[in-house]
Protein backbone atom coordinates (compact mmCIF):
# COMPACT_ATOMS: atom_id res chain seq x y z
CA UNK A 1 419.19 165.78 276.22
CA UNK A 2 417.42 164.75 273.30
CA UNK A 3 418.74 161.83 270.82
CA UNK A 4 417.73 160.15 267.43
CA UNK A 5 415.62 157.76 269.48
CA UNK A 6 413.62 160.28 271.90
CA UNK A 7 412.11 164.13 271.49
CA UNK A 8 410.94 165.95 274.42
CA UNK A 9 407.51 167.62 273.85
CA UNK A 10 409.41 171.13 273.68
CA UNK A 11 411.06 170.23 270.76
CA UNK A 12 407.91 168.69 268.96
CA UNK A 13 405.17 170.27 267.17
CA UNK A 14 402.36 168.89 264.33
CA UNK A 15 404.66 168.74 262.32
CA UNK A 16 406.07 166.28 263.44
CA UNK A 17 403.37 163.23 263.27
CA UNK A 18 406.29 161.12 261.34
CA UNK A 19 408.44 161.60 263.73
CA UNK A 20 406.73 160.84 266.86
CA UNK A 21 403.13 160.00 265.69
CA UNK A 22 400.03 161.92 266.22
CA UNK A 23 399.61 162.02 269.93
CA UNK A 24 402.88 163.25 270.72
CA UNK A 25 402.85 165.71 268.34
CA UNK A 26 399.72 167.46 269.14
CA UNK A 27 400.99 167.67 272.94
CA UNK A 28 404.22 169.25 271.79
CA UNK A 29 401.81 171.50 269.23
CA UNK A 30 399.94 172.23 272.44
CA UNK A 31 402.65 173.30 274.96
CA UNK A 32 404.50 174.72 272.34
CA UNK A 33 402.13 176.79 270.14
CA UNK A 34 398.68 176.92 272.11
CA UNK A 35 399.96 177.39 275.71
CA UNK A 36 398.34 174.76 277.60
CA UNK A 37 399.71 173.62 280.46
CA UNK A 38 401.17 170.24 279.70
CA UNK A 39 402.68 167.51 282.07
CA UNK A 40 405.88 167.29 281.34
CA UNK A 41 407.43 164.16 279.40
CA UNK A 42 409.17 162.81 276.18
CA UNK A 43 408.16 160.80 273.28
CA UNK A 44 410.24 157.49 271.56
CA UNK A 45 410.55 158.37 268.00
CA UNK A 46 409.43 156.37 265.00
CA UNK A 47 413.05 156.04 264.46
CA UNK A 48 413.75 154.20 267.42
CA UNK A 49 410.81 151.77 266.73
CA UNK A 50 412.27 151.23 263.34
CA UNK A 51 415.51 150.54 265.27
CA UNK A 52 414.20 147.88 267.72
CA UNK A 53 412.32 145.98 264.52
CA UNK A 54 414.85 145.80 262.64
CA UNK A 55 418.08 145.21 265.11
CA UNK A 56 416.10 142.25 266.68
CA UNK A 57 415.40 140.87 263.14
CA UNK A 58 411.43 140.97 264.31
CA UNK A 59 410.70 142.08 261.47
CA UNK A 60 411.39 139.28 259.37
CA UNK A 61 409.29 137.07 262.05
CA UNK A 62 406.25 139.12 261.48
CA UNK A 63 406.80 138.99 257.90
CA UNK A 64 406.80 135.29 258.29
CA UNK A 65 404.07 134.59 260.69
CA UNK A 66 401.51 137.11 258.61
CA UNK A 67 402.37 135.57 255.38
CA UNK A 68 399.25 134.14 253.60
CA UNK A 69 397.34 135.43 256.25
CA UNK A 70 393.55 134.61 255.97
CA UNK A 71 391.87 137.87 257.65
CA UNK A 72 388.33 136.03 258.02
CA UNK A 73 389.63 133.40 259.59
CA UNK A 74 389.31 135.03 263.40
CA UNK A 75 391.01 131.91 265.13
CA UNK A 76 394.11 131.75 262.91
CA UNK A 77 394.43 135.87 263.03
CA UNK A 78 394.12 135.61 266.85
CA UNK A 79 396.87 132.90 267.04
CA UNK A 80 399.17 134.91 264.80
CA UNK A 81 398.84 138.34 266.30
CA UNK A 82 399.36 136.58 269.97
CA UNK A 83 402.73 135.26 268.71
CA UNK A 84 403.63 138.50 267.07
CA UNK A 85 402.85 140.30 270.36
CA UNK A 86 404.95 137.65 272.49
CA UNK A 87 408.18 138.14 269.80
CA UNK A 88 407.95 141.78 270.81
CA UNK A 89 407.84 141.74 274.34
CA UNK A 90 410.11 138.84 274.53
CA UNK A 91 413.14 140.62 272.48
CA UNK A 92 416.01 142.26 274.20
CA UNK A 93 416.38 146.04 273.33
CA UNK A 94 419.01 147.11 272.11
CA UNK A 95 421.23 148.81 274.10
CA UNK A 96 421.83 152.39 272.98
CA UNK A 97 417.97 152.30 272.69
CA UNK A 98 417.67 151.27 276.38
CA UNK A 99 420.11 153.56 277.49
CA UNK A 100 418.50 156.63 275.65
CA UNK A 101 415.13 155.67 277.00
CA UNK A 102 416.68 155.14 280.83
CA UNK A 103 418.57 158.48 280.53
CA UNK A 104 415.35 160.74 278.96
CA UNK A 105 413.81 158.96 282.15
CA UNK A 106 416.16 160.10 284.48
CA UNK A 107 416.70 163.96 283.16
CA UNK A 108 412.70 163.65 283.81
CA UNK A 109 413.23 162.64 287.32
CA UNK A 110 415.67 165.64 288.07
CA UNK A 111 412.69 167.97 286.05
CA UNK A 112 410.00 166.57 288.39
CA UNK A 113 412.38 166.39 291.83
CA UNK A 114 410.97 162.79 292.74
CA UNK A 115 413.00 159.39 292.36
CA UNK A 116 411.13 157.06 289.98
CA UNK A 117 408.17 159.25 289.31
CA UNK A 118 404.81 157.67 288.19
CA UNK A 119 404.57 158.44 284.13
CA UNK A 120 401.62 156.97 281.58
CA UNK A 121 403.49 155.05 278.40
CA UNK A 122 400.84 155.71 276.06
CA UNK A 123 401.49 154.62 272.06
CA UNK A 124 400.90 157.51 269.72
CA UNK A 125 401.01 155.64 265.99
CA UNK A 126 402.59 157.39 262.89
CA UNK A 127 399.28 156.96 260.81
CA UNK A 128 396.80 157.86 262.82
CA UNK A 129 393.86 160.38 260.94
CA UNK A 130 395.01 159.32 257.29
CA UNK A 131 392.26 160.34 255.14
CA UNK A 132 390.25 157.43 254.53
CA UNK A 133 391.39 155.47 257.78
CA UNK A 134 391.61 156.04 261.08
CA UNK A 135 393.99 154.21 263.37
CA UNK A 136 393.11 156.39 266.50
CA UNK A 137 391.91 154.26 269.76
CA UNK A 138 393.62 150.70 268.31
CA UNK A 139 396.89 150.53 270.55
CA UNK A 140 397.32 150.41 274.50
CA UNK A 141 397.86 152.76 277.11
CA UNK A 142 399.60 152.34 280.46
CA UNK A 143 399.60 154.27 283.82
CA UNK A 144 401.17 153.66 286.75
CA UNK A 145 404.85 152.95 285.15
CA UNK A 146 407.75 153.64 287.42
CA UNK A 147 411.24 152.55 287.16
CA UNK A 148 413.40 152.39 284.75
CA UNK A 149 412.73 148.52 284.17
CA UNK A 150 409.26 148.98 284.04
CA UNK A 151 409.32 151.72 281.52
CA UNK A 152 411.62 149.44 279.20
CA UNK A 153 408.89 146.72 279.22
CA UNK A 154 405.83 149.05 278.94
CA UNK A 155 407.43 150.66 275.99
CA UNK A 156 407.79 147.37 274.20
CA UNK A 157 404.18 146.64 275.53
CA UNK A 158 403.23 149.83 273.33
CA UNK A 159 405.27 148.82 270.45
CA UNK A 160 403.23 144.87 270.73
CA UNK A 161 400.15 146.65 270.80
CA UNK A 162 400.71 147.92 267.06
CA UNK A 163 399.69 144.18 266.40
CA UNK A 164 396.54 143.75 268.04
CA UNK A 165 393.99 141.59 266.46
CA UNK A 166 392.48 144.58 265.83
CA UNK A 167 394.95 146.53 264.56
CA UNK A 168 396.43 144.05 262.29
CA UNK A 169 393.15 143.10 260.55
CA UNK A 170 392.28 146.31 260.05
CA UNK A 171 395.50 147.39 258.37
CA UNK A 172 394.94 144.14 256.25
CA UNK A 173 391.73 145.67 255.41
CA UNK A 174 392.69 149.03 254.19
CA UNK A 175 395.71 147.20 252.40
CA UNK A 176 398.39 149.19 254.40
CA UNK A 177 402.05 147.66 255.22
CA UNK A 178 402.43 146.53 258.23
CA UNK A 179 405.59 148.16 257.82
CA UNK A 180 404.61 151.47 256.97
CA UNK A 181 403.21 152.41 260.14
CA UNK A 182 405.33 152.82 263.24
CA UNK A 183 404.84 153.65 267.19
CA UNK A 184 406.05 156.24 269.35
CA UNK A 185 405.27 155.69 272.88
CA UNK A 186 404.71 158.93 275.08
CA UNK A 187 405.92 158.59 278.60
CA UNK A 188 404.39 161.72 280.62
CA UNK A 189 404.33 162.53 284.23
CA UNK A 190 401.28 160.62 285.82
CA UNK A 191 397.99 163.54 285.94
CA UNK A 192 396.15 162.37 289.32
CA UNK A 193 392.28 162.88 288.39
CA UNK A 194 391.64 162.15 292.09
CA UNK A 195 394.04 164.60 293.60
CA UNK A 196 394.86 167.25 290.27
């Protein structure tokens, strides 16, 4: 089952760095078109992120708390992008969103054959490898994630991360929106280095 709000990696290619952002793109491009073996897993769409902005009115808090921002000042950009990041993990999803992001979760318990399976939530940002900027590296990544609840708050942990420090004074910067780019979080089944 695949919804407005979540793309399996079957159904994704490079094409589709809009959609789902860079990373989860090129691991749809590569278990669709290159045949490498892939863990299996899903990817939250730009569309959904746009979704749990906007329904929670966030974005008119970050609109708010970045206005007149002074991007040399390190102290005030470190107390703004902290509240930002607290706004985001505090706000309910919505809903449908949960219940997609539950249900993709499930289907991929049934795929794998083990209850609450271990997945990375990694973010994979709409704008990463823009000519002339490079957003790669600047959001978080999180392993370990099982559960249903847990996946919920480690995808809005993903979706905070889009306003590191880092990440938002860079985007200042290169004089992008803040708005412009968006975060799909990839939740894959967990690759054991130590046992793989």
């Amino acid at each position: 089952m695949s919804t407005g709000n979540v793309l399996w990696f079957d159904e994704i290619g490079a094409d589709d760095k809009s959609k789902v952002g860079g990373k989860s793109a090129n691991l749809g491009e590569l278990q669709n078109e290159v045949d490498v073996p892939v863990l299996p897993g899903f990817a939250t769409t730009a569309e959904a992120y746009d979704r749990f902005i906007h329904d929670t009115e966030l974005k008119d808090k970050i609109e708010m708390i970045l206005e007149d921002l002074d991007n040399d000042d390190v102290k005030d950009l470190q107390m703004r992008g902290k509240q930002i990041r607290a706004h985001i993990k505090e706000a309910d999803m919505p809903q449908d969103l949960k219940d997609d992001f539950a249900e993709s979760y499930e289907e991929l318990e049934k795929k794998l054959g083990v209850e609450n399976p271990e997945v990375a939530v990694r973010s994979s940002a709409t704008a990463e490898d823009l000519p002339g900027a490079s957003f790669a590296g600047q959001q978080e990544t999180y392993l370990n994630v099982s559960g249903k609840q847990d996946l919920i708050k480690r995808i809005k942990d993903c979706f905070a991360s889009l306003f590191t420090n880092r990440a938002i004074s860079y985007r200042e910067d290169k004089d992008f929106s803040h708005f412009d780019v968006k975060l799909s979080a990839v939740v894959q089944k967990m690759g054991r280095s130590d046992i793989g």
